[in-house]
C-alpha atoms as a PDB file:
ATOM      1  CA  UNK A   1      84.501  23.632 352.865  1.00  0.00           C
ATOM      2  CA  UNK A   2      82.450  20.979 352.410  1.00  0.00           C
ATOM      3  CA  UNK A   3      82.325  18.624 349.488  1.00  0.00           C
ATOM      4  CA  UNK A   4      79.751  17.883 347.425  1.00  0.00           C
ATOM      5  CA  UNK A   5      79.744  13.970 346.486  1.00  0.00           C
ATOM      6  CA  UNK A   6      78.077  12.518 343.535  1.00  0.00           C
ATOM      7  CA  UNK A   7      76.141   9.486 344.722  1.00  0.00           C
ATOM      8  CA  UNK A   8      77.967   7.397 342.153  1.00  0.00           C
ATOM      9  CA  UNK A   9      78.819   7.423 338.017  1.00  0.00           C
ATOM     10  CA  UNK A  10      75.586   7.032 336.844  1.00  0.00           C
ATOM     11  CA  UNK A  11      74.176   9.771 338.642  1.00  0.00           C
ATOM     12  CA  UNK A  12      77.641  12.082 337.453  1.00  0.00           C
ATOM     13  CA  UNK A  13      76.557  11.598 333.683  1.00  0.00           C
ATOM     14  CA  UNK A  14      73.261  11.437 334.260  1.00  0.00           C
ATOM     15  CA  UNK A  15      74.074  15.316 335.264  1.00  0.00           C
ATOM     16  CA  UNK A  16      75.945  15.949 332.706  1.00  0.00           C
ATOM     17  CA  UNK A  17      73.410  14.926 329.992  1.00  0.00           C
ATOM     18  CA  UNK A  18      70.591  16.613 331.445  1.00  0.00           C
ATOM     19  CA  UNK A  19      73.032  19.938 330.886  1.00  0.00           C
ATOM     20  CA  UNK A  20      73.429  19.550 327.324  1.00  0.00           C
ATOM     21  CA  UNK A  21      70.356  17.827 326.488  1.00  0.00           C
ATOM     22  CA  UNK A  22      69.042  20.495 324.416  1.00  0.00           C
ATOM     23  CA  UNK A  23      72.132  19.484 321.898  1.00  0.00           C
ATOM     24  CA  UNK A  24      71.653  17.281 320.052  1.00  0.00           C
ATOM     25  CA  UNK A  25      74.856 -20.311 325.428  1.00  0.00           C
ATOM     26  CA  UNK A  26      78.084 -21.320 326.871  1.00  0.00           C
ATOM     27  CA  UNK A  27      80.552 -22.875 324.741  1.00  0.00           C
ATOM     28  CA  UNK A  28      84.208 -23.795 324.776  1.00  0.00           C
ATOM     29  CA  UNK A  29      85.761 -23.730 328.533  1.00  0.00           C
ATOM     30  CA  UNK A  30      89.100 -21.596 329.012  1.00  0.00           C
ATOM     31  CA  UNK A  31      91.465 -24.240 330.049  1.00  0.00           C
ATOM     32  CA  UNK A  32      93.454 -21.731 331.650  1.00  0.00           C
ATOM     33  CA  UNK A  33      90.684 -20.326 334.395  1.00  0.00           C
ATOM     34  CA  UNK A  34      90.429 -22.075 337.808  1.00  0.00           C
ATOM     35  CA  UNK A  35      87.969 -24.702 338.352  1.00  0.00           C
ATOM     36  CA  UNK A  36      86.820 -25.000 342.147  1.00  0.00           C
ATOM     37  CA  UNK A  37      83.447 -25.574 344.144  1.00  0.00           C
ATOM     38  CA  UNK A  38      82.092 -21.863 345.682  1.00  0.00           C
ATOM     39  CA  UNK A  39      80.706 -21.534 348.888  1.00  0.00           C
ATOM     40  CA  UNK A  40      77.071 -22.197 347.359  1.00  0.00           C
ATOM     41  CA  UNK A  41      78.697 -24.997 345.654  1.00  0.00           C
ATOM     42  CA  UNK A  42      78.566 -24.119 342.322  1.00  0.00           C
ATOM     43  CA  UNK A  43      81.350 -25.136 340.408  1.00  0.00           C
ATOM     44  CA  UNK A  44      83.320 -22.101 339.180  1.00  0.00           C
ATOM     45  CA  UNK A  45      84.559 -21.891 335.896  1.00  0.00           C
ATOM     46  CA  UNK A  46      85.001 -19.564 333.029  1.00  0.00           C
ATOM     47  CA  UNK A  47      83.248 -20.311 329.641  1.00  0.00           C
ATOM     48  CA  UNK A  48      82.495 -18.251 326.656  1.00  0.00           C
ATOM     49  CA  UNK A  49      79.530 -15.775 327.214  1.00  0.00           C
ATOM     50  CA  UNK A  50      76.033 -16.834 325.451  1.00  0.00           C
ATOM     51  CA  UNK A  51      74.605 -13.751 323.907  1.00  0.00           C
ATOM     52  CA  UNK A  52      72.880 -10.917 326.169  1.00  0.00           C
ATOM     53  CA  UNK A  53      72.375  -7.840 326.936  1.00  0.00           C
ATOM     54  CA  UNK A  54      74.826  -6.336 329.685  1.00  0.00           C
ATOM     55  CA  UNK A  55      72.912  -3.849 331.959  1.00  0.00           C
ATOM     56  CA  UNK A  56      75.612  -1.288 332.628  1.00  0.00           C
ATOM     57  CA  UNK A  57      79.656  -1.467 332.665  1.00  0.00           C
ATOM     58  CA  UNK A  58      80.531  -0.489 336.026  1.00  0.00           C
ATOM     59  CA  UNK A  59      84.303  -0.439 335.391  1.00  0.00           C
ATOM     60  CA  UNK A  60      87.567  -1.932 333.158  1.00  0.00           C
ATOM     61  CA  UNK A  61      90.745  -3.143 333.638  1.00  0.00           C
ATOM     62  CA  UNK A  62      93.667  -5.573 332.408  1.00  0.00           C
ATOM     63  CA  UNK A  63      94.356  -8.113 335.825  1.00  0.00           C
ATOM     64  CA  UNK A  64      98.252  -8.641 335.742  1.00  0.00           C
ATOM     65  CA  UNK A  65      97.771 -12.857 336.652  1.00  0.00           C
ATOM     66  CA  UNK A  66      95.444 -12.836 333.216  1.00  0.00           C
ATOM     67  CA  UNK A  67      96.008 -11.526 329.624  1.00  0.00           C
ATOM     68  CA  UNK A  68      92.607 -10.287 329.154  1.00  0.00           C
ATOM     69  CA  UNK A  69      89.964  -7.200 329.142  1.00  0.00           C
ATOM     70  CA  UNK A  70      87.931  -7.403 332.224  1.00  0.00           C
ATOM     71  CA  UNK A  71      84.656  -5.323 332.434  1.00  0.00           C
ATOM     72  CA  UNK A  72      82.886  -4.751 335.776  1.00  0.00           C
ATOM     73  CA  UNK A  73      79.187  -5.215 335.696  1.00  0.00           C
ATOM     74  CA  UNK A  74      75.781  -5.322 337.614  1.00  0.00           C
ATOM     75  CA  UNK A  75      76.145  -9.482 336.436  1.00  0.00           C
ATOM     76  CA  UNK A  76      79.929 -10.415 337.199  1.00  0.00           C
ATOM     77  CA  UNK A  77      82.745 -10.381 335.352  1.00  0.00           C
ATOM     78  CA  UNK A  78      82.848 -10.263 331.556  1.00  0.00           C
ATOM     79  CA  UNK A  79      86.598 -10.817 330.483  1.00  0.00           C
ATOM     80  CA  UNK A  80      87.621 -10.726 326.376  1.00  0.00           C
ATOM     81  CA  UNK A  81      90.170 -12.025 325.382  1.00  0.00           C
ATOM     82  CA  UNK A  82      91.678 -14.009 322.136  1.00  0.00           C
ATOM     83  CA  UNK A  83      88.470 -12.071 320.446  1.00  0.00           C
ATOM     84  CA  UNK A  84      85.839 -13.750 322.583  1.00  0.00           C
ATOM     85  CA  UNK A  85      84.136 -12.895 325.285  1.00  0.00           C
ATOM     86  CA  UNK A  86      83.897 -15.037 328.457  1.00  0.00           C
ATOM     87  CA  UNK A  87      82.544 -15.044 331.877  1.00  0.00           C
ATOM     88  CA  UNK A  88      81.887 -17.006 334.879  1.00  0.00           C
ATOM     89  CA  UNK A  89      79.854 -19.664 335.977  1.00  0.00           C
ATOM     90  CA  UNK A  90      80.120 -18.702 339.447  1.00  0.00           C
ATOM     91  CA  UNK A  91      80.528 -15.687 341.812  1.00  0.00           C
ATOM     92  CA  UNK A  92      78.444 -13.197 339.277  1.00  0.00           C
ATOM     93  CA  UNK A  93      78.044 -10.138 342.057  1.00  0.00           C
ATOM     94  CA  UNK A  94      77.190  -6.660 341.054  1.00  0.00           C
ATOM     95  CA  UNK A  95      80.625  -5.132 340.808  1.00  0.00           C
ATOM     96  CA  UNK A  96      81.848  -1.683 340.856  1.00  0.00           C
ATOM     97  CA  UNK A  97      84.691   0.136 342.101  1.00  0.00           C
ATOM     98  CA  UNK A  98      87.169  -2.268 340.179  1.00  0.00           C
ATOM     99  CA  UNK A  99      90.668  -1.391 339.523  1.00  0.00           C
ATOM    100  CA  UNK A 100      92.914  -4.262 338.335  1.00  0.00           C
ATOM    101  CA  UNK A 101      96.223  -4.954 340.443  1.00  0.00           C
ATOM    102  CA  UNK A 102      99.588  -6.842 339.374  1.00  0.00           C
ATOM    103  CA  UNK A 103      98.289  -9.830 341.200  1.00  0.00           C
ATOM    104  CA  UNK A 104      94.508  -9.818 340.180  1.00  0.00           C
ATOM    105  CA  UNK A 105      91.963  -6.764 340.908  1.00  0.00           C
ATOM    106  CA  UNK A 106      90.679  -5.426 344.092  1.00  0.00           C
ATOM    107  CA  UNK A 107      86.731  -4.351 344.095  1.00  0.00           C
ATOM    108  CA  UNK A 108      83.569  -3.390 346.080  1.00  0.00           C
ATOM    109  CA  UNK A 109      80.103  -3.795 345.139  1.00  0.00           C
ATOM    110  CA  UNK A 110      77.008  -6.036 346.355  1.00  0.00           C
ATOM    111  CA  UNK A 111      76.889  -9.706 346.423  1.00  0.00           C
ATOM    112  CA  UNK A 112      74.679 -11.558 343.953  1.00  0.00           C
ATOM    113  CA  UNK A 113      72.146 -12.510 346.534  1.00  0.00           C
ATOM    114  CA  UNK A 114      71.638  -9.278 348.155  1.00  0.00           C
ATOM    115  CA  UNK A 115      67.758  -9.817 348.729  1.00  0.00           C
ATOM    116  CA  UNK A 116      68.467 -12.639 350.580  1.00  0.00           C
ATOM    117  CA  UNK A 117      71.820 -11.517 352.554  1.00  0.00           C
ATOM    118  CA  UNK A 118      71.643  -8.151 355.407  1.00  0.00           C
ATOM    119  CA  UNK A 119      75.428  -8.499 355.185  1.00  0.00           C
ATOM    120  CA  UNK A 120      75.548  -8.210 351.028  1.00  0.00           C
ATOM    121  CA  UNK A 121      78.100  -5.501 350.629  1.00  0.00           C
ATOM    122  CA  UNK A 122      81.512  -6.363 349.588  1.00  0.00           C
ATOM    123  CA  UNK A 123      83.173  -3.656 351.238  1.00  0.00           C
ATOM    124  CA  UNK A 124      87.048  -3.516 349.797  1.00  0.00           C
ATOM    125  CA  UNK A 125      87.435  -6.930 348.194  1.00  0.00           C
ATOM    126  CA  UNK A 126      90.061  -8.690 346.252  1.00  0.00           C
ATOM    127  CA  UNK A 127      91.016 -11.925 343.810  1.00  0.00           C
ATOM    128  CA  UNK A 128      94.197 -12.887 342.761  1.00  0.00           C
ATOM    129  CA  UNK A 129      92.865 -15.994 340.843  1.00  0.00           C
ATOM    130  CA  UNK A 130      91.088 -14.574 338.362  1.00  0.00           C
ATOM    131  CA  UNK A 131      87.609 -14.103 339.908  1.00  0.00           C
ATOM    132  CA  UNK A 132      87.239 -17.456 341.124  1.00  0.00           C
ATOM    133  CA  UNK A 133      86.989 -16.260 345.062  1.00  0.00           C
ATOM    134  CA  UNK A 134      86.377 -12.857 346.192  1.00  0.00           C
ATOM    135  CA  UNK A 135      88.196 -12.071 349.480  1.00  0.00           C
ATOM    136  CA  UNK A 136      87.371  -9.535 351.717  1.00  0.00           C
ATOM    137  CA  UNK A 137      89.582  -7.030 352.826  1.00  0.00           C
ATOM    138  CA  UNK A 138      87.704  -5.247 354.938  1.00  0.00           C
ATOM    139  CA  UNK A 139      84.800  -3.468 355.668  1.00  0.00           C
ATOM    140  CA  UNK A 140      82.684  -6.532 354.148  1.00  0.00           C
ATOM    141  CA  UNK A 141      78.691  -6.544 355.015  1.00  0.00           C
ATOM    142  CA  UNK A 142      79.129  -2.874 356.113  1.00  0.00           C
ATOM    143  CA  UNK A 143      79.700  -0.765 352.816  1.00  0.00           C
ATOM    144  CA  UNK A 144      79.798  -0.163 349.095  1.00  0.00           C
ATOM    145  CA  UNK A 145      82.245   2.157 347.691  1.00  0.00           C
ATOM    146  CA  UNK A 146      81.504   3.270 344.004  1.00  0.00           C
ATOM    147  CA  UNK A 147      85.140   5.125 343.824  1.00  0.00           C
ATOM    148  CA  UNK A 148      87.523   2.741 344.907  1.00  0.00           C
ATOM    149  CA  UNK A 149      91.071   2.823 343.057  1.00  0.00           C
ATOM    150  CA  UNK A 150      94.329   0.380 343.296  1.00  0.00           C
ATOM    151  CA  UNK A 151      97.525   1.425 342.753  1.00  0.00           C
ATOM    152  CA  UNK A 152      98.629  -1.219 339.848  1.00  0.00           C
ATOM    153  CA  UNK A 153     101.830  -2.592 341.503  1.00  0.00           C
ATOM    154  CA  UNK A 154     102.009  -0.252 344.652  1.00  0.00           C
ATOM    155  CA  UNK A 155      98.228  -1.600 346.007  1.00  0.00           C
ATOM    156  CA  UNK A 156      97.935   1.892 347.447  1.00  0.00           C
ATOM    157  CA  UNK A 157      94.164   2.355 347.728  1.00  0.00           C
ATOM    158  CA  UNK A 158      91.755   5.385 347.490  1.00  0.00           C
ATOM    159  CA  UNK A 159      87.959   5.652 348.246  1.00  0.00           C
ATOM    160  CA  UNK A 160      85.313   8.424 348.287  1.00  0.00           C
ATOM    161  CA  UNK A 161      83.126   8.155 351.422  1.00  0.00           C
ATOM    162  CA  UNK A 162      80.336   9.915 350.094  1.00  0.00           C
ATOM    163  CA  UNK A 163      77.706   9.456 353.551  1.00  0.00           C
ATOM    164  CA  UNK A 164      78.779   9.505 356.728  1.00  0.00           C
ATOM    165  CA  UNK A 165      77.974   6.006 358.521  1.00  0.00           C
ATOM    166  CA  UNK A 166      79.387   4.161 361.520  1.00  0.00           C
ATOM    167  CA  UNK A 167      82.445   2.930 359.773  1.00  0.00           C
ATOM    168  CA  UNK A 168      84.004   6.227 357.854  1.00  0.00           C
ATOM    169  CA  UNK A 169      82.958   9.491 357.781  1.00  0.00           C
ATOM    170  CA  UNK A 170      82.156  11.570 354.761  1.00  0.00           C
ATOM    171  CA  UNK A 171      85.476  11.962 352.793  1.00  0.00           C
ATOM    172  CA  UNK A 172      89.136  10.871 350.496  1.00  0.00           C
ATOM    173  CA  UNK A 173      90.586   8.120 351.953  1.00  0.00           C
ATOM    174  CA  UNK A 174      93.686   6.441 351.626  1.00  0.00           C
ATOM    175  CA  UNK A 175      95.161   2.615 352.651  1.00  0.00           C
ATOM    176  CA  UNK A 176      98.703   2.087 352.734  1.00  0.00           C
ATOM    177  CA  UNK A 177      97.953  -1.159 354.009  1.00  0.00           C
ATOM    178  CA  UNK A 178      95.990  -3.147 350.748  1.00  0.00           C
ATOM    179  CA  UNK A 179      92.226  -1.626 352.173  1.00  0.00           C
ATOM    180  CA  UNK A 180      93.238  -2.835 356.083  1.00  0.00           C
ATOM    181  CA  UNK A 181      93.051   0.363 357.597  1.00  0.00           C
ATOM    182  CA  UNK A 182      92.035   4.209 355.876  1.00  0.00           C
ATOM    183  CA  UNK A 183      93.247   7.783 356.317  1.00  0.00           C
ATOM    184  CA  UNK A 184      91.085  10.752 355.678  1.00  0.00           C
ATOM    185  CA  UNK A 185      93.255  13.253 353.026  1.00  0.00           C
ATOM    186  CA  UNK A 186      93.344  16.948 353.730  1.00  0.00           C
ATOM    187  CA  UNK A 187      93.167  17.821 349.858  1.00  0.00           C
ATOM    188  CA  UNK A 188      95.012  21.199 350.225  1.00  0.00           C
ATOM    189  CA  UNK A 189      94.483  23.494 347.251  1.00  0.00           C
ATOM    190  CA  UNK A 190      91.403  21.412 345.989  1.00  0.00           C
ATOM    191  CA  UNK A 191      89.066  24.001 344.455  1.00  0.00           C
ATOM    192  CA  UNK A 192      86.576  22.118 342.631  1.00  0.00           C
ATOM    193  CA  UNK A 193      83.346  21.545 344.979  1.00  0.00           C
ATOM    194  CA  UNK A 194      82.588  18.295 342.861  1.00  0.00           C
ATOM    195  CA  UNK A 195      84.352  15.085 343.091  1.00  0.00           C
ATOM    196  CA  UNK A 196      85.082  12.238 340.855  1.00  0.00           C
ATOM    197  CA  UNK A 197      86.809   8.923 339.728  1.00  0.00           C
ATOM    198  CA  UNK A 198      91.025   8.701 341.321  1.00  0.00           C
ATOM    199  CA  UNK A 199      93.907   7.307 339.534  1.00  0.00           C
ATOM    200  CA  UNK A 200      96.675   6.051 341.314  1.00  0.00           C
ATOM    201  CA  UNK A 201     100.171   6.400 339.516  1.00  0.00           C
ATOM    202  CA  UNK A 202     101.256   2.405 338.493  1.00  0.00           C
ATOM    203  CA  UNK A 203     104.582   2.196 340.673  1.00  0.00           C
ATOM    204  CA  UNK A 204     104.503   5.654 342.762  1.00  0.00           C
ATOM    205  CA  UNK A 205     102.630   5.440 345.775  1.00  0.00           C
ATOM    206  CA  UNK A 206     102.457   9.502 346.451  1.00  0.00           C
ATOM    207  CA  UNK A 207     101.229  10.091 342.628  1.00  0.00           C
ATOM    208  CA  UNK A 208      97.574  10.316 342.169  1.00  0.00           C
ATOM    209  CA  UNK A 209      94.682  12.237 340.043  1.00  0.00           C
ATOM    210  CA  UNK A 210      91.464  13.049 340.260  1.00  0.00           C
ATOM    211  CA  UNK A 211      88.856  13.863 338.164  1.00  0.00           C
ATOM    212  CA  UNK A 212      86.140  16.933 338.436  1.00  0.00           C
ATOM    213  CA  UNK A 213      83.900  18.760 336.780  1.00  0.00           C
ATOM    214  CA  UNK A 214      86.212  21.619 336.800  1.00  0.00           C
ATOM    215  CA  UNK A 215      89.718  19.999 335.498  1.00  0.00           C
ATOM    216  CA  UNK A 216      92.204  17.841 336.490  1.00  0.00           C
ATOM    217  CA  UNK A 217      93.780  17.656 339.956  1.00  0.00           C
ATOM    218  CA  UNK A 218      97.307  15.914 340.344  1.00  0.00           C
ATOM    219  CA  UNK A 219      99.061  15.395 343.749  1.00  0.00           C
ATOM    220  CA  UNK A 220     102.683  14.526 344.325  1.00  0.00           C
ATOM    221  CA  UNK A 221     101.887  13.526 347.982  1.00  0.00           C
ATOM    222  CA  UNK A 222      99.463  11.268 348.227  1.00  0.00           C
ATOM    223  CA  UNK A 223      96.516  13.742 347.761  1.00  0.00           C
ATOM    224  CA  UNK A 224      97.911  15.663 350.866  1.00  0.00           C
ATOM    225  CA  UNK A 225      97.659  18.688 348.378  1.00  0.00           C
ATOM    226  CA  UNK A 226      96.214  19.070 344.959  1.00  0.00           C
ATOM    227  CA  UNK A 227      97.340  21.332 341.952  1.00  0.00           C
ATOM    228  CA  UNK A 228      94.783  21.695 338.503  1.00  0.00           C
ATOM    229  CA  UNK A 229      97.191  20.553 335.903  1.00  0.00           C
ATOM    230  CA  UNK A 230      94.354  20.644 332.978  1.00  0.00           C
ATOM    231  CA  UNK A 231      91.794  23.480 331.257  1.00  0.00           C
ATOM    232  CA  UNK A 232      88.755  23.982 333.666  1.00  0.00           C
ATOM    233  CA  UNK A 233      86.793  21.271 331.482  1.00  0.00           C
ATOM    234  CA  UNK A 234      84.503  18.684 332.559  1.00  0.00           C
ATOM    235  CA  UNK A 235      86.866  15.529 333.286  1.00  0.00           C
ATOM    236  CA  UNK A 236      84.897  11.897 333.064  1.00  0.00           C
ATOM    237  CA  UNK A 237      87.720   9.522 333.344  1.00  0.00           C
ATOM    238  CA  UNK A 238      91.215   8.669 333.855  1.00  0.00           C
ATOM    239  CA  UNK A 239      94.066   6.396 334.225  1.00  0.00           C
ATOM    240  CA  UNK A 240      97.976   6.377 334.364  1.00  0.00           C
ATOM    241  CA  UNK A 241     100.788   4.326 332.659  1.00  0.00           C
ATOM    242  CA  UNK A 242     104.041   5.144 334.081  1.00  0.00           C
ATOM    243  CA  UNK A 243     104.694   8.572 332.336  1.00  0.00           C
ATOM    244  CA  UNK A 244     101.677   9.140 331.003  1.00  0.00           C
ATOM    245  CA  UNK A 245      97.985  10.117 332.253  1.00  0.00           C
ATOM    246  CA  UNK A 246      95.180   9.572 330.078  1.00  0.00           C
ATOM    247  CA  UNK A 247      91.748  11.503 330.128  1.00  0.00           C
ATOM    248  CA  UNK A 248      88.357  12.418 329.053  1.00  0.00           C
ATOM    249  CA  UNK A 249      87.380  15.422 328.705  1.00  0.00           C
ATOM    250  CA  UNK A 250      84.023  17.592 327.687  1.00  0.00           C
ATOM    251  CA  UNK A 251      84.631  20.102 325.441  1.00  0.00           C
ATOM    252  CA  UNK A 252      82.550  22.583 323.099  1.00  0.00           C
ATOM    253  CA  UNK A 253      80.114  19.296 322.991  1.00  0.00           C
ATOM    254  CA  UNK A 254      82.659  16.929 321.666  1.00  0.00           C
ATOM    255  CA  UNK A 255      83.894  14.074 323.346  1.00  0.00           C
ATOM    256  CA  UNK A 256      87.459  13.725 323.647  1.00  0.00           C
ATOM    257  CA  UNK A 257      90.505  11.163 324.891  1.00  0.00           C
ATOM    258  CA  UNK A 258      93.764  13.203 325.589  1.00  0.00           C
ATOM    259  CA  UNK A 259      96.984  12.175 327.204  1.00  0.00           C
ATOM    260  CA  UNK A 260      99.192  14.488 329.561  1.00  0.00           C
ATOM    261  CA  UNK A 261     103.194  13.687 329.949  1.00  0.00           C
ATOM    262  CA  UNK A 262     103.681  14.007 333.504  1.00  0.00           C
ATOM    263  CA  UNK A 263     107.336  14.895 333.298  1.00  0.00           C
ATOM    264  CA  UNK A 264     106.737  18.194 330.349  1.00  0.00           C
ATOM    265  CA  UNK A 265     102.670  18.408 331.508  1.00  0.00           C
ATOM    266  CA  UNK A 266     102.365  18.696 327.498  1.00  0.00           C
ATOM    267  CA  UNK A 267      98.969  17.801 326.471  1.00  0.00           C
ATOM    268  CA  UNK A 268      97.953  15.687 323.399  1.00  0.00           C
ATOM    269  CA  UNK A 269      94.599  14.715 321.739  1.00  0.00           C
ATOM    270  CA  UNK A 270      94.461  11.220 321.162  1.00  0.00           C
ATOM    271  CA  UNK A 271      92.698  10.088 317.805  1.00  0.00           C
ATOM    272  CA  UNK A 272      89.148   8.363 319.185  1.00  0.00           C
ATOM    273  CA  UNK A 273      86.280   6.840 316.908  1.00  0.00           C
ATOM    274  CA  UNK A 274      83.866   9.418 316.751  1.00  0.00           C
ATOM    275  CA  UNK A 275      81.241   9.169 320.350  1.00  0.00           C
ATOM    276  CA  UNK A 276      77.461  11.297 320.133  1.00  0.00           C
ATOM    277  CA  UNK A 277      77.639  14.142 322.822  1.00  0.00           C
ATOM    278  CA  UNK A 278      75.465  12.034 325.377  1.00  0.00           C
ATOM    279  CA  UNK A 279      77.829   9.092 325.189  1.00  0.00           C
ATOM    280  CA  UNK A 280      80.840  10.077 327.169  1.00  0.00           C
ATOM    281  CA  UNK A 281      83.745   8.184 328.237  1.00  0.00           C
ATOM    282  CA  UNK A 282      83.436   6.827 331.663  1.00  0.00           C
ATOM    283  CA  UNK A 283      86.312   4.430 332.087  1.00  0.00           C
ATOM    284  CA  UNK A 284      89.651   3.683 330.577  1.00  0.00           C
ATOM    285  CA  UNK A 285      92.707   1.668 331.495  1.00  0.00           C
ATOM    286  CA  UNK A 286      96.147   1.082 330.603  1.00  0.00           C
ATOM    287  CA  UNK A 287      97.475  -2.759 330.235  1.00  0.00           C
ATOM    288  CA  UNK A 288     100.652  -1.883 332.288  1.00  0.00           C
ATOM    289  CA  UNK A 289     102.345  -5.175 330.626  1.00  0.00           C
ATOM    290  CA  UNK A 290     101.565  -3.427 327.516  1.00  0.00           C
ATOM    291  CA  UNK A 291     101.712   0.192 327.910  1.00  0.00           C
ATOM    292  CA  UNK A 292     100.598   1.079 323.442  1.00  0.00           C
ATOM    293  CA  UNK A 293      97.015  -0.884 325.191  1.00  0.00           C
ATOM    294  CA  UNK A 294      94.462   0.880 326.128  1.00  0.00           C
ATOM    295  CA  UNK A 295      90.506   0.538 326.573  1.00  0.00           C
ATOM    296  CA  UNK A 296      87.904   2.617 327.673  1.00  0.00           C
ATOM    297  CA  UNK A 297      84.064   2.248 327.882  1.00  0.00           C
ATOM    298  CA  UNK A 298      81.086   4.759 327.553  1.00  0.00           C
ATOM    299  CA  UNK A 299      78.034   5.438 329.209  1.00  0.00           C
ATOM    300  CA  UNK A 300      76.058   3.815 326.311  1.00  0.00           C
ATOM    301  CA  UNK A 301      77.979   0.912 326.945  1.00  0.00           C
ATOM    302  CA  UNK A 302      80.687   0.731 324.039  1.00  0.00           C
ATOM    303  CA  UNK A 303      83.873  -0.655 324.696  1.00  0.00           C
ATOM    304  CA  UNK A 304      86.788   0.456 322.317  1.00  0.00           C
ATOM    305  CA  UNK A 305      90.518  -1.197 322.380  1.00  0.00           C
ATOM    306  CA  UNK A 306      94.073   0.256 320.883  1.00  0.00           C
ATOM    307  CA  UNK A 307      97.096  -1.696 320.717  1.00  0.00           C
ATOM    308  CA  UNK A 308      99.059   0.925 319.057  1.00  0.00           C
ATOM    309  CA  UNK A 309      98.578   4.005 321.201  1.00  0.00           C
ATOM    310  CA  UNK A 310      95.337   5.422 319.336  1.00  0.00           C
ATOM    311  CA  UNK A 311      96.394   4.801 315.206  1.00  0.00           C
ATOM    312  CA  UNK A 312      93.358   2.110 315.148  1.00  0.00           C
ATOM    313  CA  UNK A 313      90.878   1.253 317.171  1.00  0.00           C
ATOM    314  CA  UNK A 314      88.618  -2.121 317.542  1.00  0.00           C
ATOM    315  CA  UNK A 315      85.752  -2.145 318.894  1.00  0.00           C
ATOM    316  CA  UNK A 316      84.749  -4.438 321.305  1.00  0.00           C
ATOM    317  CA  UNK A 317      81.178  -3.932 322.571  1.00  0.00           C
ATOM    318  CA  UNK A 318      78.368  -2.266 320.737  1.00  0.00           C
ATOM    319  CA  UNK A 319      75.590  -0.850 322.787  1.00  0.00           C
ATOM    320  CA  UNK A 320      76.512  -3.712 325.839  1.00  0.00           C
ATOM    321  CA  UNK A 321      75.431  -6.166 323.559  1.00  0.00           C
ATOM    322  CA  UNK A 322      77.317  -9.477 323.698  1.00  0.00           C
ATOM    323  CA  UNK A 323      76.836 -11.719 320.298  1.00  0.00           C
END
């Protein structure tokens, strides 16, 4: 069979909406972030964000070497923490396919100067200091993965090859290795002829999920085989803790965020501020040094936090708009 790939999560929602469109200045300097010289020689540092407009959130996470909220975007890295938002003075690249690690956060993505560089794609990256240098892994100058997922403390990688090109051809990949080498998956008992955003389990390194337009798919062996563990509804995001997988779902044209225990596969509605029908969820994480955290973003661009497991809610970002 062969899969059909979605050429990235804008187009995925942008799909989805067109189906149901008949319903309805820097400041203070965080003493705590390095402070080097980049290869352009700009100094790097990270400073509290002057008010904008952030073009689109490309993906969230919680870095284990920081204690703050970091959102992927098309200008660098926005990070919030102690109620502020921050960002850096250096290394701004368009980022997606970020999935914070124990250690920092591995990504892909294009580099800032694109136009100017043939070699501009970031491949499989990482940082373990906080942004400050982007290292590649591999595949640097040759490709951009918009589904690329990290194991939290196991570093097992996947990625969706959605083209074939002269490095990997069309398919799921996995990297035992931290994104040095990549083995296709066989997906036995995958049904769904969509495919969408993975979630490696936290600490087990043959636990993953996927997410499809048709339900959830959970494998046990390192996406060797598949099983739908969920309702046949559209699924827009997901993301483990260590017993727990959280989710998005579509349903009868309300947006919801559930949570399924992995060891009883009981399934629970979590409490979420209420989100129109063309604003679904399209990220969330867990702080795994805080499991009662979690975040997720929309595709209008609203962050919302919990530090309590879902009784309240702040929210974080309004519409992308940084004040």
């Amino acid at each position: 069979m062969k899969w059909k790939y979605s050429v990235g999560l804008l187009l995925f929602f942008l799909i989805f909406m067109t189906g149901c469109s008949s319903s309805d200045e820097k400041e203070t300097k965080n003493t705590e972030a390095p402070q080097q010289t980049t290869e352009d020689n700009r100094k790097f540092e990270t400073v509290a964000a002057s008010p904008k407009q952030l073009e689109q959130l490309q993906g969230i996470g919680y870095p284990g070497n920081d204690d703050g909220l970091y959102i992927a975007t098309t200008d660098g890295l926005k990070i919030y923490r102690e109620n502020k938002w921050f960002e850096n003075t250096a290394e701004n690249h368009n980022f997606y396919g970020f999935s914070a690690v124990s250690d920092g956060f591995y990504t892909s993505g294009m580099k800032a100067n694109a136009s100017k560089d043939n070699n501009a794609a970031l491949g499989v990256s990482k940082s373990t200091d906080k942004g400050a240098t982007i290292q590649p892994v591999s595949l640097s100058g040759k490709e951009a993965f918009q589904f690329l997922s990290a194991g939290y403390k196991t570093e097992t990688l996947y990625l969706i090859q959605q083209e074939d090109s002269n490095e990997l051809a069309q398919g799921v990949y996995i990297s035992n290795d931290g994104g040095k080498s990549w083995d296709p998956l066989a997906l036995n008992g995958m049904d769904a002829n969509t495919l969408g955003m993975i979630a490696p389990h936290p600490e087990d390194n043959e636990i993953m999920a996927m997410a499809t337009r048709s339900g959830i798919y959970l494998s046990e062996d390192s996406g060797e085989s598949m099983e739908l563990i969920s309702d046949p509804v559209m699924v827009t995001a997901l993301a483990f803790s260590n017993d727990t997988l959280f989710y998005s779902s579509v349903e009868n044209e309300k947006i919801k965020l559930n949570k399924l225990d992995l060891e009883s596969r009981k399934i629970e509605e979590i409490d979420i501020p209420f989100l129109k029908y063309d604003n679904p969820i399209t990220f969330i994480t867990v702080n795994q040094n805080s499991e009662q955290t979690v975040a997720f973003s929309t595709y209008l661009s609203d962050v919302y936090e919990t530090t309590d497991l879902g009784e309240s809610w702040s929210l974080l970002l309004s519409n992308g708009r940084i004040e």
